[in-house]
C-alpha atoms as a PDB file:
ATOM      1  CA  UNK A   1      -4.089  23.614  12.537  1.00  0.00           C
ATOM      2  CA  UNK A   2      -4.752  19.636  12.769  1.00  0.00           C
ATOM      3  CA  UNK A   3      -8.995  19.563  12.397  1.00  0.00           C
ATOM      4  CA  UNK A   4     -10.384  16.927  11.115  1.00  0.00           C
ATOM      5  CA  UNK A   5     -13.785  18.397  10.664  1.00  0.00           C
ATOM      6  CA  UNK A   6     -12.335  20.753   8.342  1.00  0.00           C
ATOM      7  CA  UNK A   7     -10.153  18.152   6.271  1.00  0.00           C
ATOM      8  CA  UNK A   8     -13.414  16.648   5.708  1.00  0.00           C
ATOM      9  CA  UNK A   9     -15.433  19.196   4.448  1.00  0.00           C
ATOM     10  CA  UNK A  10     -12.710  20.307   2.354  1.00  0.00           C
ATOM     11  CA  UNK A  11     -12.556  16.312   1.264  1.00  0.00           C
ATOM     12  CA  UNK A  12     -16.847  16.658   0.686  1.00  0.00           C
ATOM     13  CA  UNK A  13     -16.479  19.725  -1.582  1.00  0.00           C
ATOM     14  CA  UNK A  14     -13.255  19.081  -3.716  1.00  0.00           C
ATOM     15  CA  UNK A  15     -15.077  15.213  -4.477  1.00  0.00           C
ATOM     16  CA  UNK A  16     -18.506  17.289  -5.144  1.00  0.00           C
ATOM     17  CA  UNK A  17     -16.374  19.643  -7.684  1.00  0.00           C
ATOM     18  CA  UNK A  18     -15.310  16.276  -9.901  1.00  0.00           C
ATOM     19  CA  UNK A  19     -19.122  15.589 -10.165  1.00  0.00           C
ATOM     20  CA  UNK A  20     -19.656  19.090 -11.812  1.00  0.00           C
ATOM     21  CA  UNK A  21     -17.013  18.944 -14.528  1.00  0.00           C
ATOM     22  CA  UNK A  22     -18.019  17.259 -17.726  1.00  0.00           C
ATOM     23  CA  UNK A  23     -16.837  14.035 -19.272  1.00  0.00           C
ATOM     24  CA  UNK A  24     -15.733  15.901 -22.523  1.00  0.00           C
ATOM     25  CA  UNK A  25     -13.658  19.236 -20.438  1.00  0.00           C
ATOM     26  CA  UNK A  26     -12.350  16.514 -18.280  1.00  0.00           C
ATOM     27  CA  UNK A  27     -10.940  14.515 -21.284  1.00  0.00           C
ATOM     28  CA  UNK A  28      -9.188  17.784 -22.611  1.00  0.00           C
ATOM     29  CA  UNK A  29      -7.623  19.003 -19.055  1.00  0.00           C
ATOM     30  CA  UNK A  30      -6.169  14.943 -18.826  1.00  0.00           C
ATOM     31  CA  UNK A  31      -4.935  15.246 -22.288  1.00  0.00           C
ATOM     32  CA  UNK A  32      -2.943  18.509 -21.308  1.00  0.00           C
ATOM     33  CA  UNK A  33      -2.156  17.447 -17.909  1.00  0.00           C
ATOM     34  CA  UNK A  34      -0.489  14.148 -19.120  1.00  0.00           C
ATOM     35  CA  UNK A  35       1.449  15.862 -21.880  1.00  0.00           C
ATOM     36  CA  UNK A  36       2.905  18.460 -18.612  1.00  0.00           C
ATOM     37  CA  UNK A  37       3.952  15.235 -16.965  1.00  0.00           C
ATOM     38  CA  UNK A  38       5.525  13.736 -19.976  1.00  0.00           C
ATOM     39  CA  UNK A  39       7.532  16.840 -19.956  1.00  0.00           C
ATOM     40  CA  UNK A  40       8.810  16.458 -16.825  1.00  0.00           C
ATOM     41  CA  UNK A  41       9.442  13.042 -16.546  1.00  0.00           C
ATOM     42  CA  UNK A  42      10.812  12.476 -20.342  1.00  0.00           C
ATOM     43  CA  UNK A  43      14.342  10.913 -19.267  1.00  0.00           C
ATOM     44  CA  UNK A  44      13.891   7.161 -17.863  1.00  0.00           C
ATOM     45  CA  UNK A  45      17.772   7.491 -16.884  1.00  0.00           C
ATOM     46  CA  UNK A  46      16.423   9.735 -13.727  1.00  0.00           C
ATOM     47  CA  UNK A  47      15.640   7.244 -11.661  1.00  0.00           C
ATOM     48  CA  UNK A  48      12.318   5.260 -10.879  1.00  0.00           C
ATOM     49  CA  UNK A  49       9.066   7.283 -11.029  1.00  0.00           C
ATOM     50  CA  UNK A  50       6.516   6.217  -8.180  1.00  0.00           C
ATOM     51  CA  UNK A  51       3.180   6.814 -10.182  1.00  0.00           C
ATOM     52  CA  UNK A  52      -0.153   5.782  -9.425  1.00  0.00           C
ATOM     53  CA  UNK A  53      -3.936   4.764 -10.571  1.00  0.00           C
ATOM     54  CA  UNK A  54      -6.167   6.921 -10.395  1.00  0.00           C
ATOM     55  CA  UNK A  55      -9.889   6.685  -8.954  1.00  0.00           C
ATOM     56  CA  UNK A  56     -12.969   8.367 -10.638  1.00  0.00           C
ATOM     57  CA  UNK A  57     -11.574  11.901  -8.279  1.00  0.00           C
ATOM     58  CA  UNK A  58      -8.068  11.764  -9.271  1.00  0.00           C
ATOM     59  CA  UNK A  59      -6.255  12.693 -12.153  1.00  0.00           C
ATOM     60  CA  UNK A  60      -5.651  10.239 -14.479  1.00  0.00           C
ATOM     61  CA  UNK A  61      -1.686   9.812 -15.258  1.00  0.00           C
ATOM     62  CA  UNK A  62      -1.623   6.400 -17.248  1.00  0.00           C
ATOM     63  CA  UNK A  63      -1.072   8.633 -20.579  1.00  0.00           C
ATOM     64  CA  UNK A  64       2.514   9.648 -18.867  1.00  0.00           C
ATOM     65  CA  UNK A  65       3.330   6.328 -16.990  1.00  0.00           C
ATOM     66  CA  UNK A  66       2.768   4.555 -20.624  1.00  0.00           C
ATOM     67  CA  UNK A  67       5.427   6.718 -22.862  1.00  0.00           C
ATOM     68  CA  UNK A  68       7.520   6.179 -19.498  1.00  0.00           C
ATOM     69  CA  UNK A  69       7.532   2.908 -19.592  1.00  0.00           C
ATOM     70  CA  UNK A  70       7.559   2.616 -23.660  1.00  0.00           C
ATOM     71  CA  UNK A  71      11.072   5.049 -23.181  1.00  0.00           C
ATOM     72  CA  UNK A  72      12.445   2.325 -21.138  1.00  0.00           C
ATOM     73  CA  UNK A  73      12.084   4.366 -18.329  1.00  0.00           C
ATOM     74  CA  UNK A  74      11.440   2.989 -14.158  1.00  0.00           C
ATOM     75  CA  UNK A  75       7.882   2.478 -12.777  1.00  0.00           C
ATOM     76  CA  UNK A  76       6.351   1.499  -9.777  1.00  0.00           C
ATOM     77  CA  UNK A  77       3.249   1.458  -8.482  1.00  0.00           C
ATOM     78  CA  UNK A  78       1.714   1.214  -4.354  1.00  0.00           C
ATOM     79  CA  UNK A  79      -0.101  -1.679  -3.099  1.00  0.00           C
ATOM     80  CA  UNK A  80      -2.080  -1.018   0.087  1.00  0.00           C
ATOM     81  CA  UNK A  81      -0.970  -3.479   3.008  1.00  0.00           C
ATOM     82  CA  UNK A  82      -3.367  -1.957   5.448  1.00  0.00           C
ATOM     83  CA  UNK A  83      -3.444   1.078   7.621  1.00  0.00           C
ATOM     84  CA  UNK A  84      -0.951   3.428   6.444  1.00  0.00           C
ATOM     85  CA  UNK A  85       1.444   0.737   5.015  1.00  0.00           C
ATOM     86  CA  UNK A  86       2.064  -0.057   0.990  1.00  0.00           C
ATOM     87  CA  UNK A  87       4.413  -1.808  -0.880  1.00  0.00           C
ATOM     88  CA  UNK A  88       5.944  -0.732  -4.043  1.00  0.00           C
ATOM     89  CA  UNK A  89       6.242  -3.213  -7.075  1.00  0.00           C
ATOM     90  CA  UNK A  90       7.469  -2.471 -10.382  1.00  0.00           C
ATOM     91  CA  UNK A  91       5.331  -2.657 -13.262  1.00  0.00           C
ATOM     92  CA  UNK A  92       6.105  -3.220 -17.289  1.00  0.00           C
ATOM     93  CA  UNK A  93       2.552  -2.731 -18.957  1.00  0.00           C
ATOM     94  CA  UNK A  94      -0.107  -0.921 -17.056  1.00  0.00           C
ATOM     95  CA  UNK A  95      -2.847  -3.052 -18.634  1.00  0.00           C
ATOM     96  CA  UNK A  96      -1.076  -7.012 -17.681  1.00  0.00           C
ATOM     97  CA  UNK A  97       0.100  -5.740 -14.188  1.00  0.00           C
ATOM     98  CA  UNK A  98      -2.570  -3.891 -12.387  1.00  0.00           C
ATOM     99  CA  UNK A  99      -5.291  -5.811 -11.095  1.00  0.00           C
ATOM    100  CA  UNK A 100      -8.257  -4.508  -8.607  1.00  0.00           C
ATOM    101  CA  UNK A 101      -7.238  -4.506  -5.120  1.00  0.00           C
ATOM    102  CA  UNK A 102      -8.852  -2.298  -2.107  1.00  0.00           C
ATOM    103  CA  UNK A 103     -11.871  -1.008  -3.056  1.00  0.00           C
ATOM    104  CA  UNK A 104     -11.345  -1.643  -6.705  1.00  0.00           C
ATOM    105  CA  UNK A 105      -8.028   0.587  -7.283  1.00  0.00           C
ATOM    106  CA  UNK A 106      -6.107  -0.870  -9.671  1.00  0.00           C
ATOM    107  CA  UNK A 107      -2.585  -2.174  -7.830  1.00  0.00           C
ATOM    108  CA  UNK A 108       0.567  -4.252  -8.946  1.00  0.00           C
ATOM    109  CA  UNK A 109      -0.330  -7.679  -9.145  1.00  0.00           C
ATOM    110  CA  UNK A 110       1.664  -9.802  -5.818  1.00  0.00           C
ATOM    111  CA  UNK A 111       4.141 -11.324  -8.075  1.00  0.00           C
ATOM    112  CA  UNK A 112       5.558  -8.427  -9.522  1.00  0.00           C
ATOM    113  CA  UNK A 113       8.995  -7.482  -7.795  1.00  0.00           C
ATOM    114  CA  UNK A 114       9.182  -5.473  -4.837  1.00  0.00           C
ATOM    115  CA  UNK A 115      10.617  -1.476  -4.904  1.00  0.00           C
ATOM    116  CA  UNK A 116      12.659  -0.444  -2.446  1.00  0.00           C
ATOM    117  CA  UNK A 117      11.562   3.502  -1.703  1.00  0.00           C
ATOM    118  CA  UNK A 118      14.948   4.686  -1.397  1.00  0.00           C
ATOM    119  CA  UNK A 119      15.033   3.337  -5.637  1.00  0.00           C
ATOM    120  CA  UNK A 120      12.364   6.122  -6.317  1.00  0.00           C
ATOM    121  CA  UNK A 121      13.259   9.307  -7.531  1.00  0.00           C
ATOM    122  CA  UNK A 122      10.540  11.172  -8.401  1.00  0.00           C
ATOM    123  CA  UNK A 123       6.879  10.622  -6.946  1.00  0.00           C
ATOM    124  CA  UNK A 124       3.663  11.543  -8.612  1.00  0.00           C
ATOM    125  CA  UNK A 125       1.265  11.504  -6.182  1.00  0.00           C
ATOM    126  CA  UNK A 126      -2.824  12.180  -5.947  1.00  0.00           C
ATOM    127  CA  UNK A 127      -4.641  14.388  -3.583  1.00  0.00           C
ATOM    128  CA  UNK A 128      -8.205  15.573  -2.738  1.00  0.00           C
ATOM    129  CA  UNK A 129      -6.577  18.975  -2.829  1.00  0.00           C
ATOM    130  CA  UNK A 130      -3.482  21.064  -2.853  1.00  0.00           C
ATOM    131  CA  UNK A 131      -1.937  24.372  -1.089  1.00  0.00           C
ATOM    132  CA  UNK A 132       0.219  27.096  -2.839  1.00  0.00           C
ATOM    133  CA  UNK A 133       3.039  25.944  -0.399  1.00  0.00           C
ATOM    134  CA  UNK A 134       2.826  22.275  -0.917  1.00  0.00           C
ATOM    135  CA  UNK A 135       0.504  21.268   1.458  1.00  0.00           C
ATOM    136  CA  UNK A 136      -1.256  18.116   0.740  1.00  0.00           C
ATOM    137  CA  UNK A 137      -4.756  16.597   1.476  1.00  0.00           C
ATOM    138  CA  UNK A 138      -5.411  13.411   0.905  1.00  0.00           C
ATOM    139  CA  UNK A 139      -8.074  10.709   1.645  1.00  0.00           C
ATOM    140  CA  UNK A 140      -6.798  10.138   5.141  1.00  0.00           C
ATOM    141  CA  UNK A 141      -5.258   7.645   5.743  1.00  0.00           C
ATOM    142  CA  UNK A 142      -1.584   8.826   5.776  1.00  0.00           C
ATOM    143  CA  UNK A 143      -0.258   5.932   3.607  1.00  0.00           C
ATOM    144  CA  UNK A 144       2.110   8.372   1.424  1.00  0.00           C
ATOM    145  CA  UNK A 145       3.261  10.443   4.604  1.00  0.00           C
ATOM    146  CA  UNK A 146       4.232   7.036   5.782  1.00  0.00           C
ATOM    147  CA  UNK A 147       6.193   5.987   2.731  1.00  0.00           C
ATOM    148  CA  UNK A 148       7.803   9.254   2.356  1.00  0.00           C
ATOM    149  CA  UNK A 149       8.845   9.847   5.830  1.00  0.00           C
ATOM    150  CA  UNK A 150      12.773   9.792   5.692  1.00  0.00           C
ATOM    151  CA  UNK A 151      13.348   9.883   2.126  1.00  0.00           C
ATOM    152  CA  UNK A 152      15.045  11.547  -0.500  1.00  0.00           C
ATOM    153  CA  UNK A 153      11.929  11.693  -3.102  1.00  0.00           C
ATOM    154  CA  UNK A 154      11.009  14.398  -5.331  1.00  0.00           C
ATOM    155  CA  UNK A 155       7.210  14.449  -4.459  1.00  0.00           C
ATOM    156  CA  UNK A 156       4.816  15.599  -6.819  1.00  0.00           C
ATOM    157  CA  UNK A 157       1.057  16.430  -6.240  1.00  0.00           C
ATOM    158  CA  UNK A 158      -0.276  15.966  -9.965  1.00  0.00           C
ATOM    159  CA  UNK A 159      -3.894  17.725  -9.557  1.00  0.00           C
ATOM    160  CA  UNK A 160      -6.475  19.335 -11.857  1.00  0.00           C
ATOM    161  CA  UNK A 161      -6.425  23.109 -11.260  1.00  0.00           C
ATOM    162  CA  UNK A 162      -9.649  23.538  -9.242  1.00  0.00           C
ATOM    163  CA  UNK A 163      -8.048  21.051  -6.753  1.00  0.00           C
ATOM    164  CA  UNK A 164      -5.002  23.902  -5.697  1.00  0.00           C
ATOM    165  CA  UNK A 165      -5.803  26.629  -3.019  1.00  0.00           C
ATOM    166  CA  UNK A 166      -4.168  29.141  -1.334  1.00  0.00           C
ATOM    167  CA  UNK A 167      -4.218  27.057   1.824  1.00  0.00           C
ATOM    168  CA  UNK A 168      -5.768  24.008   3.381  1.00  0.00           C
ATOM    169  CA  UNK A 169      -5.748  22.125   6.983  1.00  0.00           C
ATOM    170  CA  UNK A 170      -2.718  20.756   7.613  1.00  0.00           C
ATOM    171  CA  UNK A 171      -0.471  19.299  10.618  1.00  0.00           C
ATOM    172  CA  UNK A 172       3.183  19.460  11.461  1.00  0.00           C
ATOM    173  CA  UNK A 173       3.341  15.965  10.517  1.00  0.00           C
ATOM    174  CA  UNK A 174       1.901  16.211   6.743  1.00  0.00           C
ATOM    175  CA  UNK A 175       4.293  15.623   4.002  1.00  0.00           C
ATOM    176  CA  UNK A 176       4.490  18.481   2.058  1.00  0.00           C
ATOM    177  CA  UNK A 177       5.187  18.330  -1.921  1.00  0.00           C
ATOM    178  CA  UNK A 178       7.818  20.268  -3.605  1.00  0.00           C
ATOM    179  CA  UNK A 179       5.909  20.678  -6.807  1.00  0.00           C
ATOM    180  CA  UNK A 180       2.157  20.259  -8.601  1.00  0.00           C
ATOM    181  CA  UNK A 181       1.547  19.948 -11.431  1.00  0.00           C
ATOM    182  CA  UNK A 182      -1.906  20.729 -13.176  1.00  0.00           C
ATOM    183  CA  UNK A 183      -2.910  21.335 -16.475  1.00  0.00           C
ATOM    184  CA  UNK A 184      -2.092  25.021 -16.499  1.00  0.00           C
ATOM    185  CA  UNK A 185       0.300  25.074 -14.034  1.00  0.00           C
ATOM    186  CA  UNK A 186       3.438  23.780 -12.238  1.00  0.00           C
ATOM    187  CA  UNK A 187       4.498  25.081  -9.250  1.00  0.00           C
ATOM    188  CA  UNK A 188       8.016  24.603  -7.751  1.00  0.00           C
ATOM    189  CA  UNK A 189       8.020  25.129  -4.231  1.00  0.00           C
ATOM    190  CA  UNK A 190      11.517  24.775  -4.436  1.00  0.00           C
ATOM    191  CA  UNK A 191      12.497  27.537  -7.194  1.00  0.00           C
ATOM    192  CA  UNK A 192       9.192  29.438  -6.926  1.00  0.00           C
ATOM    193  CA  UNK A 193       6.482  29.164  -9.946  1.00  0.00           C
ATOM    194  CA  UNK A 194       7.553  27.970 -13.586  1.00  0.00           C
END
């Protein structure tokens, strides 16, 4: 199913959800959901981690990129180009190298050095809302379909648990994930639930 009626009412009510949940619950579930992200991505010798920065409706990861990076571990970060194109660039400190780009997300600043996506090995990656088979829903724009097309990434959709559902609205052409992880949970689509 490809309707895109229904990818944005499911958009309207996942966004309506974050204005429901309280500043104090929300702190907790980012405190737990970082510390399940640490956990997977503890060892910096696996590669570079893609991460991202979140906007008010996403969860928040820049408790896990920050040991990351403070373990010596890889890091880049996307930089919108413009339709569905981004460029990666590697950042050191997520407070010196981020600086407001499109509509005020925080991106690597245009000096930084470029990252190749065939250098990333795992992806953690934000969505409006999540399937129980790794279907992803995002703002729209297809910019991480794009950059994964063709590559060998472990893709993660890193989600607060009222964001995953049994299914959502997807096309044949939608990336799907091989793993979320929440606060609660973290399912493997490759190896089942763990």
């Amino acid at each position: 199913m490809d309707d895109r009626a229904d990818r944005h009412a499911w958009r309207q009510a996942v966004k309506s959800v974050f204005a429901l949940l309280p500043a104090a619950s929300r702190m907790r579930l980012d405190v737990r959901l970082n510390e399940r992200l640490e956990e997977m991505i503890a060892s910096p010798g696996r590669g570079t981690l893609l991460g991202y920065a979140a906007l008010p409706d996403e969860a928040p990861i820049d408790g896990a990129l920050g040991r990351r990076l403070e373990s010596g571990g890889l890091v880049a970060m996307p930089a919108w180009n413009g339709g569905a194109g981004m460029t990666l660039r590697r950042v050191r400190d997520l407070n010196r190298d981020l600086v407001p780009g499109r509509a005020g997300i925080r991106e690597p600043r245009a000096d930084l050095d470029e990252c190749a996506p065939e250098a990333v090995a795992i992806a953690l990656v934000p969505g409006r809302a999540f399937s129980e088979s790794g279907v992803r829903l995002g703002r729209g724009a297809g910019c991480y379909d794009a950059l994964f097309r063709g590559q060998d990434i472990l893709k993660v959709g890193v989600a607060y648990d009222f964001q995953v559902f049994p299914t959502l609205p997807h096309s044949e052409r939608d990336i799907r994930m091989e793993m979320v992880i929440t606060p609660s949970r973290r399912i493997d689509f490759r190896d089942g639930e763990a």
